[in-house]
C-alpha atoms as a PDB file:
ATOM      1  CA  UNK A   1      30.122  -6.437  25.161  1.00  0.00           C
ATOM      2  CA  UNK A   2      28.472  -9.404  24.472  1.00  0.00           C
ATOM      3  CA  UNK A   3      28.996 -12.012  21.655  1.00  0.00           C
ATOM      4  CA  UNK A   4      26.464 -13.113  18.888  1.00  0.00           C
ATOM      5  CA  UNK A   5      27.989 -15.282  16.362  1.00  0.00           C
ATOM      6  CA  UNK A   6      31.953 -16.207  15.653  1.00  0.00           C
ATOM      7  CA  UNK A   7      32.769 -13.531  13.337  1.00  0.00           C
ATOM      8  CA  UNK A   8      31.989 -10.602  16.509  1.00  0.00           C
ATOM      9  CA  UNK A   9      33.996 -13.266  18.517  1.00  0.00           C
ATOM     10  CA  UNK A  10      36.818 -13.042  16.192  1.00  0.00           C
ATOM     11  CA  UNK A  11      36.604  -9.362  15.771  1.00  0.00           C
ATOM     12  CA  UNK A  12      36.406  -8.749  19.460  1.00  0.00           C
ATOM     13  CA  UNK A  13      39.732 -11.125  19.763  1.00  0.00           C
ATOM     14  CA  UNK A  14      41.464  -8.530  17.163  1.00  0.00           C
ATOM     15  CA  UNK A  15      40.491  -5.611  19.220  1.00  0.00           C
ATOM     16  CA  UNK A  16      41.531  -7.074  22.533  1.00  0.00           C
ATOM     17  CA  UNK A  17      44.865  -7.814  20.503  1.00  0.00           C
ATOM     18  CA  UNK A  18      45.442  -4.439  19.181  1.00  0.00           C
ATOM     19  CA  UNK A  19      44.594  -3.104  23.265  1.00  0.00           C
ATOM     20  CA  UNK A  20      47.092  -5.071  24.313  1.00  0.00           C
ATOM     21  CA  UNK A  21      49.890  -4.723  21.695  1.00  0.00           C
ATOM     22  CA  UNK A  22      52.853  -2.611  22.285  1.00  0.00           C
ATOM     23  CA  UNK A  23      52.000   1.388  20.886  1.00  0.00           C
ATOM     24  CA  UNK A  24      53.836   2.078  17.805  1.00  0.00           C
ATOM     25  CA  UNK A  25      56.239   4.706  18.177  1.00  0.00           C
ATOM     26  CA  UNK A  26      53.987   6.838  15.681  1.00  0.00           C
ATOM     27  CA  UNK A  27      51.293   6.395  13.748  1.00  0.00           C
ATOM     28  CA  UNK A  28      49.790   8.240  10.880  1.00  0.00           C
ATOM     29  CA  UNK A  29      45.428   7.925  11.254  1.00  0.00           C
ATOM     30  CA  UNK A  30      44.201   7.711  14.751  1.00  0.00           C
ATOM     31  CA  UNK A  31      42.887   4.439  16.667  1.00  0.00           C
ATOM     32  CA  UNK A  32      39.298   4.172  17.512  1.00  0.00           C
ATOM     33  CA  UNK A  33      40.527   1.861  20.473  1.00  0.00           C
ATOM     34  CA  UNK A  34      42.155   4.905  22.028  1.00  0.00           C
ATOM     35  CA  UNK A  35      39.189   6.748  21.323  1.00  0.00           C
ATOM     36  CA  UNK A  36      36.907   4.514  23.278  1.00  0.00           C
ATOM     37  CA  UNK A  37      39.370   4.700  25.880  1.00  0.00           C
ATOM     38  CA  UNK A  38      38.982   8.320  26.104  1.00  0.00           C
ATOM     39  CA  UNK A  39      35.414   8.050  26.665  1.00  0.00           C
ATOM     40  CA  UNK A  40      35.534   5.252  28.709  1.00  0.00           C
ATOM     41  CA  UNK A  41      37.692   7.257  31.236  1.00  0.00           C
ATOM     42  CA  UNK A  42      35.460  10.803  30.541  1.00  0.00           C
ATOM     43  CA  UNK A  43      32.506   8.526  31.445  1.00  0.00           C
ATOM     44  CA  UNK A  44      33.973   6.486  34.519  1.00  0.00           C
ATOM     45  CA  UNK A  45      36.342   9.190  36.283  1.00  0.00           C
ATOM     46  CA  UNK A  46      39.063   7.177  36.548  1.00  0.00           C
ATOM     47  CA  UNK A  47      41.424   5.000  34.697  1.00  0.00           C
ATOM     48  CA  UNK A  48      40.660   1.515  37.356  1.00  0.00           C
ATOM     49  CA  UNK A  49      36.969   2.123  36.664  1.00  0.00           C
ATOM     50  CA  UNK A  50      37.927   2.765  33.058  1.00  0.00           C
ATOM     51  CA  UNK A  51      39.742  -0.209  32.802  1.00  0.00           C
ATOM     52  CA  UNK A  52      36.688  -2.671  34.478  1.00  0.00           C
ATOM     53  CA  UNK A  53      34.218  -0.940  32.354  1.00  0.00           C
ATOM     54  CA  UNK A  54      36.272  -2.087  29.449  1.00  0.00           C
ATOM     55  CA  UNK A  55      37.688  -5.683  30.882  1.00  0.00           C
ATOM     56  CA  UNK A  56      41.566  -3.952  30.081  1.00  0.00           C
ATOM     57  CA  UNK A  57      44.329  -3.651  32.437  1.00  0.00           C
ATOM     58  CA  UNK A  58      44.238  -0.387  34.148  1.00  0.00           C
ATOM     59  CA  UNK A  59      48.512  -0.068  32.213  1.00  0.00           C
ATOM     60  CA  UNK A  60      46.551  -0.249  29.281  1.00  0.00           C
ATOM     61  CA  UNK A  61      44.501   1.924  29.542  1.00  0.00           C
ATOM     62  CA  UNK A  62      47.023   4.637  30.932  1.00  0.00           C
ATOM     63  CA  UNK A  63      49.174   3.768  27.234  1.00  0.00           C
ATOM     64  CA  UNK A  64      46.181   4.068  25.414  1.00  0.00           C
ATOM     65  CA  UNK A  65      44.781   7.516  26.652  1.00  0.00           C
ATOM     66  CA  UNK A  66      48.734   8.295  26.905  1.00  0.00           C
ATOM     67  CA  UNK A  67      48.096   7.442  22.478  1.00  0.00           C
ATOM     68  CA  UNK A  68      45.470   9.501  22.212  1.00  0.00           C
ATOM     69  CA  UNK A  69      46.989  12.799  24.125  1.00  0.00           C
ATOM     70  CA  UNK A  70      49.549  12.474  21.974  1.00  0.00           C
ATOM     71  CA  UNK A  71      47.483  12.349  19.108  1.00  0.00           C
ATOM     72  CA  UNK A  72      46.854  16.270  20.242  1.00  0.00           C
ATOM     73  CA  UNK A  73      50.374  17.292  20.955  1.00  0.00           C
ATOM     74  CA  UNK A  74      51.000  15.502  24.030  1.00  0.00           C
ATOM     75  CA  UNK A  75      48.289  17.947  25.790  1.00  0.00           C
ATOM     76  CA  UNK A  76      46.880  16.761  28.646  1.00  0.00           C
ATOM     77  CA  UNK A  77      42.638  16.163  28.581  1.00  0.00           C
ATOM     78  CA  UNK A  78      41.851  15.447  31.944  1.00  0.00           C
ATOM     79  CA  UNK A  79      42.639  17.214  35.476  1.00  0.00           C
ATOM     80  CA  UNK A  80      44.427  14.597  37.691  1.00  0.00           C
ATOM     81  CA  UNK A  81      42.383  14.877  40.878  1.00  0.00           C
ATOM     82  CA  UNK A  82      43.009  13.010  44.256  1.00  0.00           C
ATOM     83  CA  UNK A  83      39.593  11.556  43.278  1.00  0.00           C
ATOM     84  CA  UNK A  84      40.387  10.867  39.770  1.00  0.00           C
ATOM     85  CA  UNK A  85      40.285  12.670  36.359  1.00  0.00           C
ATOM     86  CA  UNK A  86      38.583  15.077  35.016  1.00  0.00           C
ATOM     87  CA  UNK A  87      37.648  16.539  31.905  1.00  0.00           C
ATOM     88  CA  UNK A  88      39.389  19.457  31.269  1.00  0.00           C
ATOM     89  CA  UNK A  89      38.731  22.324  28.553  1.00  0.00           C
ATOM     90  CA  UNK A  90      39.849  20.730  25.978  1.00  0.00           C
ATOM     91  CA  UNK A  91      39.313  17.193  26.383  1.00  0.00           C
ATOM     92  CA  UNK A  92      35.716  18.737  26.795  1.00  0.00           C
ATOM     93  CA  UNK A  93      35.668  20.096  23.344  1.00  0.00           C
ATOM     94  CA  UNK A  94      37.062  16.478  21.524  1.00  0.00           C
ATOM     95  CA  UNK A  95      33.643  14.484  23.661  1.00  0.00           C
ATOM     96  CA  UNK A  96      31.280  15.288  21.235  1.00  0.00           C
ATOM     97  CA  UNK A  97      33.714  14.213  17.860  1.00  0.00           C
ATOM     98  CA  UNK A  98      34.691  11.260  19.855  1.00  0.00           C
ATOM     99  CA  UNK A  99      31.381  10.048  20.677  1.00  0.00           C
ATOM    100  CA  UNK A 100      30.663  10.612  16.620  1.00  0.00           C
ATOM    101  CA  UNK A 101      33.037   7.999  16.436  1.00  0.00           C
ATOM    102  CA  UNK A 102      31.366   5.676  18.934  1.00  0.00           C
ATOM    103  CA  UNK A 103      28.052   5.574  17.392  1.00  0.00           C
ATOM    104  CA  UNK A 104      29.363   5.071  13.673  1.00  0.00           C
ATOM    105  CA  UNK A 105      31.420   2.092  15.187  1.00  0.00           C
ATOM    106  CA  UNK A 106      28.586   0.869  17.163  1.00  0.00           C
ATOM    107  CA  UNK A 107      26.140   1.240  14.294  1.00  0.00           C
ATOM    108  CA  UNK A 108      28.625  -1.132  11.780  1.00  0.00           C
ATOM    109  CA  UNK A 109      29.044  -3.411  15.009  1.00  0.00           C
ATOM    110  CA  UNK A 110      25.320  -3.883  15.404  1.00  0.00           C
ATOM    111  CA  UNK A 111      24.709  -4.032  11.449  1.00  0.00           C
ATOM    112  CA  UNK A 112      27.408  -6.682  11.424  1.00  0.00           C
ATOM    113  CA  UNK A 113      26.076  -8.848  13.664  1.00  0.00           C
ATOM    114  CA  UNK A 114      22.831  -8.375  12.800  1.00  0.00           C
ATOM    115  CA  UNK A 115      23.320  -9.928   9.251  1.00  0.00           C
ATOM    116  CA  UNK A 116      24.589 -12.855  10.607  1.00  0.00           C
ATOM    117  CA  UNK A 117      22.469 -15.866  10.146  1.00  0.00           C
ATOM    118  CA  UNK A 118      24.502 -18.121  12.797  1.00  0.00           C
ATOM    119  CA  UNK A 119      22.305 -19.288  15.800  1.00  0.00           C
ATOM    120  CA  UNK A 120      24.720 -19.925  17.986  1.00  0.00           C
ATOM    121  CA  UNK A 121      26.698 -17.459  20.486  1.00  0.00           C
ATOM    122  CA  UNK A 122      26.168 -15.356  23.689  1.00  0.00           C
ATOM    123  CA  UNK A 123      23.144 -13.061  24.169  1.00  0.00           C
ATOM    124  CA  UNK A 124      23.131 -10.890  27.284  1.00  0.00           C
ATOM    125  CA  UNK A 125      20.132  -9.469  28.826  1.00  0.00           C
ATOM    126  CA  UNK A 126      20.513  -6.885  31.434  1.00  0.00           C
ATOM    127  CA  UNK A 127      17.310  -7.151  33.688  1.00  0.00           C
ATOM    128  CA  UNK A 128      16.521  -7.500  37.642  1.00  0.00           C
ATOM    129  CA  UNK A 129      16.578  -9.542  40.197  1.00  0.00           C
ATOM    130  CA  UNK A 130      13.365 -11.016  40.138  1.00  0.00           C
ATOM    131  CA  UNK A 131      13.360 -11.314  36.254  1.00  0.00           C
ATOM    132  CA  UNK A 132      16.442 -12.262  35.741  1.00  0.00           C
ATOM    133  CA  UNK A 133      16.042 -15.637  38.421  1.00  0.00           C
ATOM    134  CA  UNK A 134      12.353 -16.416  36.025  1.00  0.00           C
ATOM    135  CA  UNK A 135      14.665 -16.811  33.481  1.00  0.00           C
ATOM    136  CA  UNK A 136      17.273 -18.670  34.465  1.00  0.00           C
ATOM    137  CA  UNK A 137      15.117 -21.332  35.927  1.00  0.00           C
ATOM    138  CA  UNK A 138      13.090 -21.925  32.559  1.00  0.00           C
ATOM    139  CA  UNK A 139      16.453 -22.738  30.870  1.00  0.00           C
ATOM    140  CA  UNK A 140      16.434 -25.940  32.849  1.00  0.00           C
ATOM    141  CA  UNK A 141      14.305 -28.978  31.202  1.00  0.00           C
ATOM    142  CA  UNK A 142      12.514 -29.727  34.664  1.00  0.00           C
ATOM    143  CA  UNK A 143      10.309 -26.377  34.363  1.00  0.00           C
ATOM    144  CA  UNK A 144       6.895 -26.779  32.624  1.00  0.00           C
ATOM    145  CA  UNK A 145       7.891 -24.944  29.933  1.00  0.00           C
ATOM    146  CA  UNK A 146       7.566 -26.592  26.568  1.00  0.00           C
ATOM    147  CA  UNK A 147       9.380 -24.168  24.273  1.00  0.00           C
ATOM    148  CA  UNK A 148      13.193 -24.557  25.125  1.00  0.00           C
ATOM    149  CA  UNK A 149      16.185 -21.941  24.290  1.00  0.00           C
ATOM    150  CA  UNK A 150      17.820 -22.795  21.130  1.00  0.00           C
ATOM    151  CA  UNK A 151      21.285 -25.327  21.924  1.00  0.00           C
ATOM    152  CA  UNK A 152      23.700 -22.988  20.186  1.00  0.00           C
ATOM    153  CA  UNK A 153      22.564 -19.927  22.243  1.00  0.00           C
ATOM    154  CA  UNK A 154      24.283 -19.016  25.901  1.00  0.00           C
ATOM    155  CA  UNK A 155      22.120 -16.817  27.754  1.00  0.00           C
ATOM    156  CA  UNK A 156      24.399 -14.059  30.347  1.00  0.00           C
ATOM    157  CA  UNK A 157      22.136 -12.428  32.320  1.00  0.00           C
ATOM    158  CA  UNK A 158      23.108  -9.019  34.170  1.00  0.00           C
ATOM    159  CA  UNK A 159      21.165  -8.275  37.679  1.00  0.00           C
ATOM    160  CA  UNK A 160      21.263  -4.479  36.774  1.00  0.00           C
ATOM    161  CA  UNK A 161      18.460  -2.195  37.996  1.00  0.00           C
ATOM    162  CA  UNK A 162      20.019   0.665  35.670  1.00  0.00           C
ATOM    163  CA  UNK A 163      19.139   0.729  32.369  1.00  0.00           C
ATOM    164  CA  UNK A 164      21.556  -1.103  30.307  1.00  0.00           C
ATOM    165  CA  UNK A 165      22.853   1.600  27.252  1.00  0.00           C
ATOM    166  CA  UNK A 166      21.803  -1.163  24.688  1.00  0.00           C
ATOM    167  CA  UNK A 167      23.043   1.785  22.062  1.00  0.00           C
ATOM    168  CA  UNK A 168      26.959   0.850  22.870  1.00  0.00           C
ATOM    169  CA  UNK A 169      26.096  -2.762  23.350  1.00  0.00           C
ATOM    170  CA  UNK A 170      26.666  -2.881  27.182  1.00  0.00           C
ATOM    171  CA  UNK A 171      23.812  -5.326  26.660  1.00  0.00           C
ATOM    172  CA  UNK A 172      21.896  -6.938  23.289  1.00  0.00           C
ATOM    173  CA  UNK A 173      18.959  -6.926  24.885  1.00  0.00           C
ATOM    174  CA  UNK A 174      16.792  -5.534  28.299  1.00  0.00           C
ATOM    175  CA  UNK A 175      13.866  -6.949  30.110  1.00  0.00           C
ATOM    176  CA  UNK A 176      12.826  -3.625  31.876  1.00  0.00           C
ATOM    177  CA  UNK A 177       9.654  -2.768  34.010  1.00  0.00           C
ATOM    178  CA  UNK A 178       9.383   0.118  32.453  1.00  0.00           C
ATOM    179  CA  UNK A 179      10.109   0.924  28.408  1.00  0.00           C
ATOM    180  CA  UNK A 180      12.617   3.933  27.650  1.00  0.00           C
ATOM    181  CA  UNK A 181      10.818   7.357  26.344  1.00  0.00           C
ATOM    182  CA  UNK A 182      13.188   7.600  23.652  1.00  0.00           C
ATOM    183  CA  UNK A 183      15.727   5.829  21.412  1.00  0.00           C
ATOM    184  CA  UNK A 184      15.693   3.772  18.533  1.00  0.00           C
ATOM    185  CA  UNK A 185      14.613   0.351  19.958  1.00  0.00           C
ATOM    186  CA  UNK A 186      12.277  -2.691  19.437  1.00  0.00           C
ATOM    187  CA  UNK A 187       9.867  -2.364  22.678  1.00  0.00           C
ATOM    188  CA  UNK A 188       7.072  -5.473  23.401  1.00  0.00           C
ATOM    189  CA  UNK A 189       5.579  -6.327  26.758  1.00  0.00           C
ATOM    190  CA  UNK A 190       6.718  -9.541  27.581  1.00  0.00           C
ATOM    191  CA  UNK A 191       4.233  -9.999  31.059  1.00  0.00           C
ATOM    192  CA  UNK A 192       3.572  -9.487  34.108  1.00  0.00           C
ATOM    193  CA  UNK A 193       4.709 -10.325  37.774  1.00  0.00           C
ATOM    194  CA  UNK A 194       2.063 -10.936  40.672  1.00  0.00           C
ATOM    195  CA  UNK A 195       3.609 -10.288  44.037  1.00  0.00           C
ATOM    196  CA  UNK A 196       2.032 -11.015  47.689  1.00  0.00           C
ATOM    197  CA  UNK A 197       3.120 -11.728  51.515  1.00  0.00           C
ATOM    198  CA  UNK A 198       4.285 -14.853  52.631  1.00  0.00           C
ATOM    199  CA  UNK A 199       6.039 -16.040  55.861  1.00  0.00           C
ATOM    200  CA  UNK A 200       7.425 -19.242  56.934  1.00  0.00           C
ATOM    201  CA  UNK A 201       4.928 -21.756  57.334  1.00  0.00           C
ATOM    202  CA  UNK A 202       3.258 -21.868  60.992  1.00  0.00           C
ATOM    203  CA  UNK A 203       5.805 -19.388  62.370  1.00  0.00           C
ATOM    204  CA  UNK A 204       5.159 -16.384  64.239  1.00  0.00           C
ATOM    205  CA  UNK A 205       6.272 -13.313  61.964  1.00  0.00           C
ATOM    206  CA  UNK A 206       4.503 -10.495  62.459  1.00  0.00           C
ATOM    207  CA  UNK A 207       7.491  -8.122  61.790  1.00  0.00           C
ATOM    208  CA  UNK A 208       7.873  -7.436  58.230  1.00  0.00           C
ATOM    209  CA  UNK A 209      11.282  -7.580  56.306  1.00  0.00           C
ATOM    210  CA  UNK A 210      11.894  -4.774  53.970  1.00  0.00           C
ATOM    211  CA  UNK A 211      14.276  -2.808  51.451  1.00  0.00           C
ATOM    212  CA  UNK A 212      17.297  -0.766  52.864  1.00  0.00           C
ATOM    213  CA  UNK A 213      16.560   2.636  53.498  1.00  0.00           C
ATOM    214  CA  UNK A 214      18.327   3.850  50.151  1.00  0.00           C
ATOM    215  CA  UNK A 215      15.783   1.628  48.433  1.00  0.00           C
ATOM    216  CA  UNK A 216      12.748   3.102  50.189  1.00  0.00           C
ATOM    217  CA  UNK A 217      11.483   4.432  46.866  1.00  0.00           C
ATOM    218  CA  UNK A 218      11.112   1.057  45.537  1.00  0.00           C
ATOM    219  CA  UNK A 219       7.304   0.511  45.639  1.00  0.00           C
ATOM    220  CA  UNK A 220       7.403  -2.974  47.583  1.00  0.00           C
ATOM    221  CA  UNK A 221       9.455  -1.049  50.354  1.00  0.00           C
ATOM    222  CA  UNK A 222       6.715   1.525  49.797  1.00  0.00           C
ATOM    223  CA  UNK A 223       3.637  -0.498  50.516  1.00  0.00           C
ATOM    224  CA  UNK A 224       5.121  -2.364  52.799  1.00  0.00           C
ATOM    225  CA  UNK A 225       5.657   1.081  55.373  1.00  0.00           C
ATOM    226  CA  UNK A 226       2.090   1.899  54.674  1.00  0.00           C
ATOM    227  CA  UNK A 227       1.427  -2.002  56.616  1.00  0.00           C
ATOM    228  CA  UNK A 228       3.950  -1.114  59.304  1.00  0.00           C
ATOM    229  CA  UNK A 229       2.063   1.864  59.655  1.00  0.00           C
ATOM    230  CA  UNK A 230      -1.481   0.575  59.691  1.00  0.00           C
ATOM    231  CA  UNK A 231      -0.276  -2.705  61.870  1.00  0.00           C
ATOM    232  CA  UNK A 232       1.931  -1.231  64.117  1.00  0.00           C
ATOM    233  CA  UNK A 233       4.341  -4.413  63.328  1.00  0.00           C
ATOM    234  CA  UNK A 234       8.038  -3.966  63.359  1.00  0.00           C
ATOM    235  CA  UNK A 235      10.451  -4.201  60.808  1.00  0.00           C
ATOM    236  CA  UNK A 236      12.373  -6.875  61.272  1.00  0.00           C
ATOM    237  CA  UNK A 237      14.877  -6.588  58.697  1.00  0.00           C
ATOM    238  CA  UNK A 238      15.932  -4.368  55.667  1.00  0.00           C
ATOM    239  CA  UNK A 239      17.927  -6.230  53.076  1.00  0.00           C
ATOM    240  CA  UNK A 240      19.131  -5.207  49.282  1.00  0.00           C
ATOM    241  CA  UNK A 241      17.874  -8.149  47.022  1.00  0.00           C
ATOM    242  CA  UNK A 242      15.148 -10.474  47.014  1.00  0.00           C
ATOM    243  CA  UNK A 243      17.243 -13.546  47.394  1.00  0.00           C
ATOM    244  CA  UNK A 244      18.172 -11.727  51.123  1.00  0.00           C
ATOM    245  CA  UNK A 245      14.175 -11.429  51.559  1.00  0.00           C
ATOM    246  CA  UNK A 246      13.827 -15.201  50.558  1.00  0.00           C
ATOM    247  CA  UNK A 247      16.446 -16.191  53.198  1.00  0.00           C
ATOM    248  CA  UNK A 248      14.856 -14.377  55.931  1.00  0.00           C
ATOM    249  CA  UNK A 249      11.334 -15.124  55.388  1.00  0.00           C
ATOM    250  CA  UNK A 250      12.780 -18.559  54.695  1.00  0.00           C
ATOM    251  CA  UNK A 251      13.864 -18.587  58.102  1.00  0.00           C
ATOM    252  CA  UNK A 252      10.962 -17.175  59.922  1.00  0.00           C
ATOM    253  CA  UNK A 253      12.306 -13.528  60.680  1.00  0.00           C
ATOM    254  CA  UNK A 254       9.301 -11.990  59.491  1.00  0.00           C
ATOM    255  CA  UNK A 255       6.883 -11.669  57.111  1.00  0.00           C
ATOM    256  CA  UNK A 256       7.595 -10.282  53.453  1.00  0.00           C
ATOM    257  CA  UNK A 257       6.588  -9.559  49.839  1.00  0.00           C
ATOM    258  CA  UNK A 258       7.644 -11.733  47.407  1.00  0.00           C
ATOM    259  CA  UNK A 259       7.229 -12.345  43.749  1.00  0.00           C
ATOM    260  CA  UNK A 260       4.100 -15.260  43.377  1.00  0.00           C
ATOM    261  CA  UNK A 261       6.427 -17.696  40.866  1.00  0.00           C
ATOM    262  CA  UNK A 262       8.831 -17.696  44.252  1.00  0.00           C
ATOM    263  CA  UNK A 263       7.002 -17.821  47.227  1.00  0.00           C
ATOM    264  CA  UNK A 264       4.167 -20.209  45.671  1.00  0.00           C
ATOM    265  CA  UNK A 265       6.361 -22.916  44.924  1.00  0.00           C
ATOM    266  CA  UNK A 266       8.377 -22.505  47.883  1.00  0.00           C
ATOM    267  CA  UNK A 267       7.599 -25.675  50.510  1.00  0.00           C
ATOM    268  CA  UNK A 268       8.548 -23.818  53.639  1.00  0.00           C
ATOM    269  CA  UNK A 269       6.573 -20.792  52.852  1.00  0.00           C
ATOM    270  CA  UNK A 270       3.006 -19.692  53.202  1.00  0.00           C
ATOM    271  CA  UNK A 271       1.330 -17.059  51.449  1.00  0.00           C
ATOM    272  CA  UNK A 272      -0.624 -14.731  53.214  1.00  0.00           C
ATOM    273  CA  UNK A 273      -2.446 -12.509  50.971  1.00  0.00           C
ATOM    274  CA  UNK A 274      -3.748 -12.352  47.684  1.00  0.00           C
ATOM    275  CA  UNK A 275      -1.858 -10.629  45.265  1.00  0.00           C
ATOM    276  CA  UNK A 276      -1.394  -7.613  45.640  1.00  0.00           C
ATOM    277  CA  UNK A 277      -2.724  -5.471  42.549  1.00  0.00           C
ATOM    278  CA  UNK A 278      -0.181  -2.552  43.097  1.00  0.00           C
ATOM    279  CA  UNK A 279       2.711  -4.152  43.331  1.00  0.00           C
ATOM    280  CA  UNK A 280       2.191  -6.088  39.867  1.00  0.00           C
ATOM    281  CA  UNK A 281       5.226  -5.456  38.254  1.00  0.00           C
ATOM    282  CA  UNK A 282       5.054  -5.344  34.581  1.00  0.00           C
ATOM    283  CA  UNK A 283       8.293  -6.389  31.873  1.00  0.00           C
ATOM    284  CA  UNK A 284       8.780  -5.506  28.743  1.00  0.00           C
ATOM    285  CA  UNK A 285      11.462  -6.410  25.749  1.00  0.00           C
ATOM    286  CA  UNK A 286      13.519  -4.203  24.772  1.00  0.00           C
ATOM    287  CA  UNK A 287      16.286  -4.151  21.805  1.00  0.00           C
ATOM    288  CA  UNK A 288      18.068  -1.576  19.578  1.00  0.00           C
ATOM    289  CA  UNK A 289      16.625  -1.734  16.193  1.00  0.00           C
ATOM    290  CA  UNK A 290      19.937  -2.623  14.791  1.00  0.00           C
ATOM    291  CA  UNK A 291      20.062  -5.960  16.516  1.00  0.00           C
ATOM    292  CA  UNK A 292      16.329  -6.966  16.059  1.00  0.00           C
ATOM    293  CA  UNK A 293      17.172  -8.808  13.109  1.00  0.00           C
ATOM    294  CA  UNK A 294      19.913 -10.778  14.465  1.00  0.00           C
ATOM    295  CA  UNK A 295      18.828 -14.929  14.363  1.00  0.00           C
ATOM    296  CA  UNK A 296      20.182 -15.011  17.742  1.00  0.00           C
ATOM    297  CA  UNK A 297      18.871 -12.516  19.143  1.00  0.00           C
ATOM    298  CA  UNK A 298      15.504 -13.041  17.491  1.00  0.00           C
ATOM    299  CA  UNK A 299      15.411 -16.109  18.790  1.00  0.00           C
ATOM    300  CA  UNK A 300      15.741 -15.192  22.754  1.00  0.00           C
ATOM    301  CA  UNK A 301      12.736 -12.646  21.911  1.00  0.00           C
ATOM    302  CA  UNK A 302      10.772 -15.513  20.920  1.00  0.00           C
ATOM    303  CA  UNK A 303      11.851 -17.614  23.447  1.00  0.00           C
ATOM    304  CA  UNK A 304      10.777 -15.265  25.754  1.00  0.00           C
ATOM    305  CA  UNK A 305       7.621 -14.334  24.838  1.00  0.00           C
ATOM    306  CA  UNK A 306       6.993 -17.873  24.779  1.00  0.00           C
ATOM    307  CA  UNK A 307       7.697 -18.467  28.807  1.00  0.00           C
ATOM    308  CA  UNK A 308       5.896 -15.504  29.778  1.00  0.00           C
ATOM    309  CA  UNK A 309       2.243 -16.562  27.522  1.00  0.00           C
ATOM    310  CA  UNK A 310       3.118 -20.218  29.038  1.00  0.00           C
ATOM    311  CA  UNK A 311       4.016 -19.858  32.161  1.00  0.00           C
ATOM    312  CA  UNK A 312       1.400 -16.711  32.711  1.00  0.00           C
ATOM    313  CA  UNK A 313      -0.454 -18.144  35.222  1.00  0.00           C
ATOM    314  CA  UNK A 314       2.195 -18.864  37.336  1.00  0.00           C
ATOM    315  CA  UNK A 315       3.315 -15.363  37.290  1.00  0.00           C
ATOM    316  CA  UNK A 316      -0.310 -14.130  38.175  1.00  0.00           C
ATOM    317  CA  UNK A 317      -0.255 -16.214  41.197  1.00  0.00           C
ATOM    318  CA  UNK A 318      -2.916 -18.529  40.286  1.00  0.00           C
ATOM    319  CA  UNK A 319      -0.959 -22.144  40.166  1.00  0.00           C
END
C-alpha cells in the first residue's frame, strides 16, 4: 500500500505493529487485521502468497488467520490442499461480510488521506513497461521537460500489465491504455505513444524480434506476424519486455518495434518506418475518486499531464 503523507505512514507503522505483536490470549471485538488476512489468503491460495501480497511473514499470517478461526469456534475456513487452501463452506459464507469490512476500511483510509494537505510522501502508479520508463526519465532535470515533480513527492512505479485494484489501494493511481468500464474513479487521457521499426544502424536484420508466444495477443506481436508473413523474414527472437527488445535490436539480432521516445533518441538505432498508426498506444489517468483530492496525489496528475502536452511530440515520433 502506498504512502501519501506522515499521518498514513504512522498509521501503517501501527498496523504493521499490531501484525506483528504477540495474539492476546482472547479478545472481546474482532481485528480487522485478521480480517484482511482472511481475504488476503481467500484471494491468493496460500498463506506464502498471502504473506507477499501483504509484506508479513508467512508465521504471521498462519497466527493471524489461526485469530480469526477462532473468532468462529476454532472452525476451520479453508481446505488444506497439497496446492494450498481453499475456501471451504463456510469460510465461503463469511467472504462477502468480510469484504464489507474491507471497503468501509478502505473508504476511511482513502478519505483520510485524501484530506491531508501535506505534499510530501510516496505516490505509486501501477502502469507498463513502456509508460512506466517515460516517466521515470522525465523525473531527471536533463529531460526537456520544464514542469518538474514536486521535491516532497517520491514517485514508485509498478511495471504491472494487470490492472492495479486502485479500490484497496494496491496502487493510488494507474496510467492504463485502456480506462476501466466501471468503478468509481477519476479517468483523463493523459496521451499517446507512437511506435515504429528500427534496427541497429547499418546492420543486416531482416529477422524480426518479437513477443513470447504467451504474449501473441499483444497487438505489436500481432502486427509484427502479419510482416513475417508478408516478408517471409524470420523471427529472430521472442522476448517478454521491451527493455529485452531494446537489447537485441541494440545488438543487431533483428529488426523490431519500438516505442518512438526510445528508438528515436537511441544513437545506435535506425528507424525504419514511419509510425505505425495501429500500434499507437493510447494512456490514460486513472484514480479512485476518494484519492482525487489528495495534494499529493493531485499533484502527480498535474505533473503528468504536463509531460505528456510537453513532451507530445516526442511521443508522436516527430522530434
Amino acid at each position: 500500500m502506498a504512502v501519501l503523507d506522515g499521518t498514513t505512514v504512522a498509521a501503517r507503522d501501527t498496523r504493521h505493529e499490531a501484525m506483528t505483536r504477540p495474539l492476546a490470549p482472547s479478545r472481546g471485538a474482532m481485528d480487522w487485521d485478521d480480517v484482511r488476512v482472511f481475504l488476503a489468503v481467500a484471494r491468493q491460495g496460500s498463506m506464502r502468497a498471502a504473506g507477499r501480497a501483504l509484506g508479513l511473514s508467512q508465521p504471521t499470517i498462519a497466527r493471524r488467520l489461526a485469530a480469526f478461526e477462532a473468532s468462529f469456534g476454532g472452525q476451520s475456513l479453508f481446505d488444506r490442499l497439497p496446492d494450498g487452501l481453499r475456501l471451504n463452506g463456510l469460510g465461503e459464507q463469511l467472504v462477502p461480510a468480510a469484504e464489507s469490512i474491507e471497503d468501509a476500511v478502505l473508504t476511511l483510509e482513502r478519505r483520510s488521506v485524501a484530506a491531508s494537505p501535506v505534499l510530501s510522501g510516496t505516490v505509486r502508479v501501477s502502469t507498463g513497461e513502456c509508460a512506466a520508463g517515460f516517466l521515470a526519465r522525465c523525473l531527471s532535470r536533463s529531460t526537456t521537460t520544464m514542469t518538474p515533480l514536486p521535491s516532497g513527492i517520491t514517485l514508485e512505479l509498478v511495471d504491472s500489465r494487470q490492472t492495479a485494484n486502485l479500490t484497496r489501494r494496491e496502487a493510488d493511481m494507474a496510467l492504463r491504455h485502456q480506462p476501466p468500464e466501471s468503478g468509481d474513479f477519476y479517468i483523463s487521457k493523459a496521451g499517446t505513444f507512437a511506435c515504429a521499426v528500427y534496427r541497429r544502424r547499418s546492420a543486416d536484420a531482416g529477422a524480426w524480434v518479437t513477443y513470447t508466444e504467451e504474449q501473441s495477443h499483444y497487438e505489436p506481436a500481432r502486427w509484427v506476424r502479419r510482416q513475417v508473413e508478408k516478408t517471409g523474414k524470420p523471427v529472430a527472437l521472442r522476448a517478454s519486455s521491451m527493455l529485452m527488445h531494446l537489447e537485441a535490436i541494440r545488438a543487431g539480432t533483428g529488426r523490431g518495434v519500438l516505442p518512438c521516445y526510445v528508438g528515436d533518441g537511441h544513437p545506435l538505432l535506425e528507424r525504419l518506418t514511419p509510425p505505425v498508426p495501429e500500434l499507437a498506444a493510447e494512456y490514460w489517468i486513472i484514480v479512485h475518486r476518494d484519492l482525487r483530492r489528495a495534494a499529493c496525489v493531485r499533484a502527480v496528475i498535474d505533473w503528468m499531464k504536463t509531460l505528456f502536452a510537453e513532451q507530445r511530440d516526442l511521443l508522436a515520433g516527430l522530434v
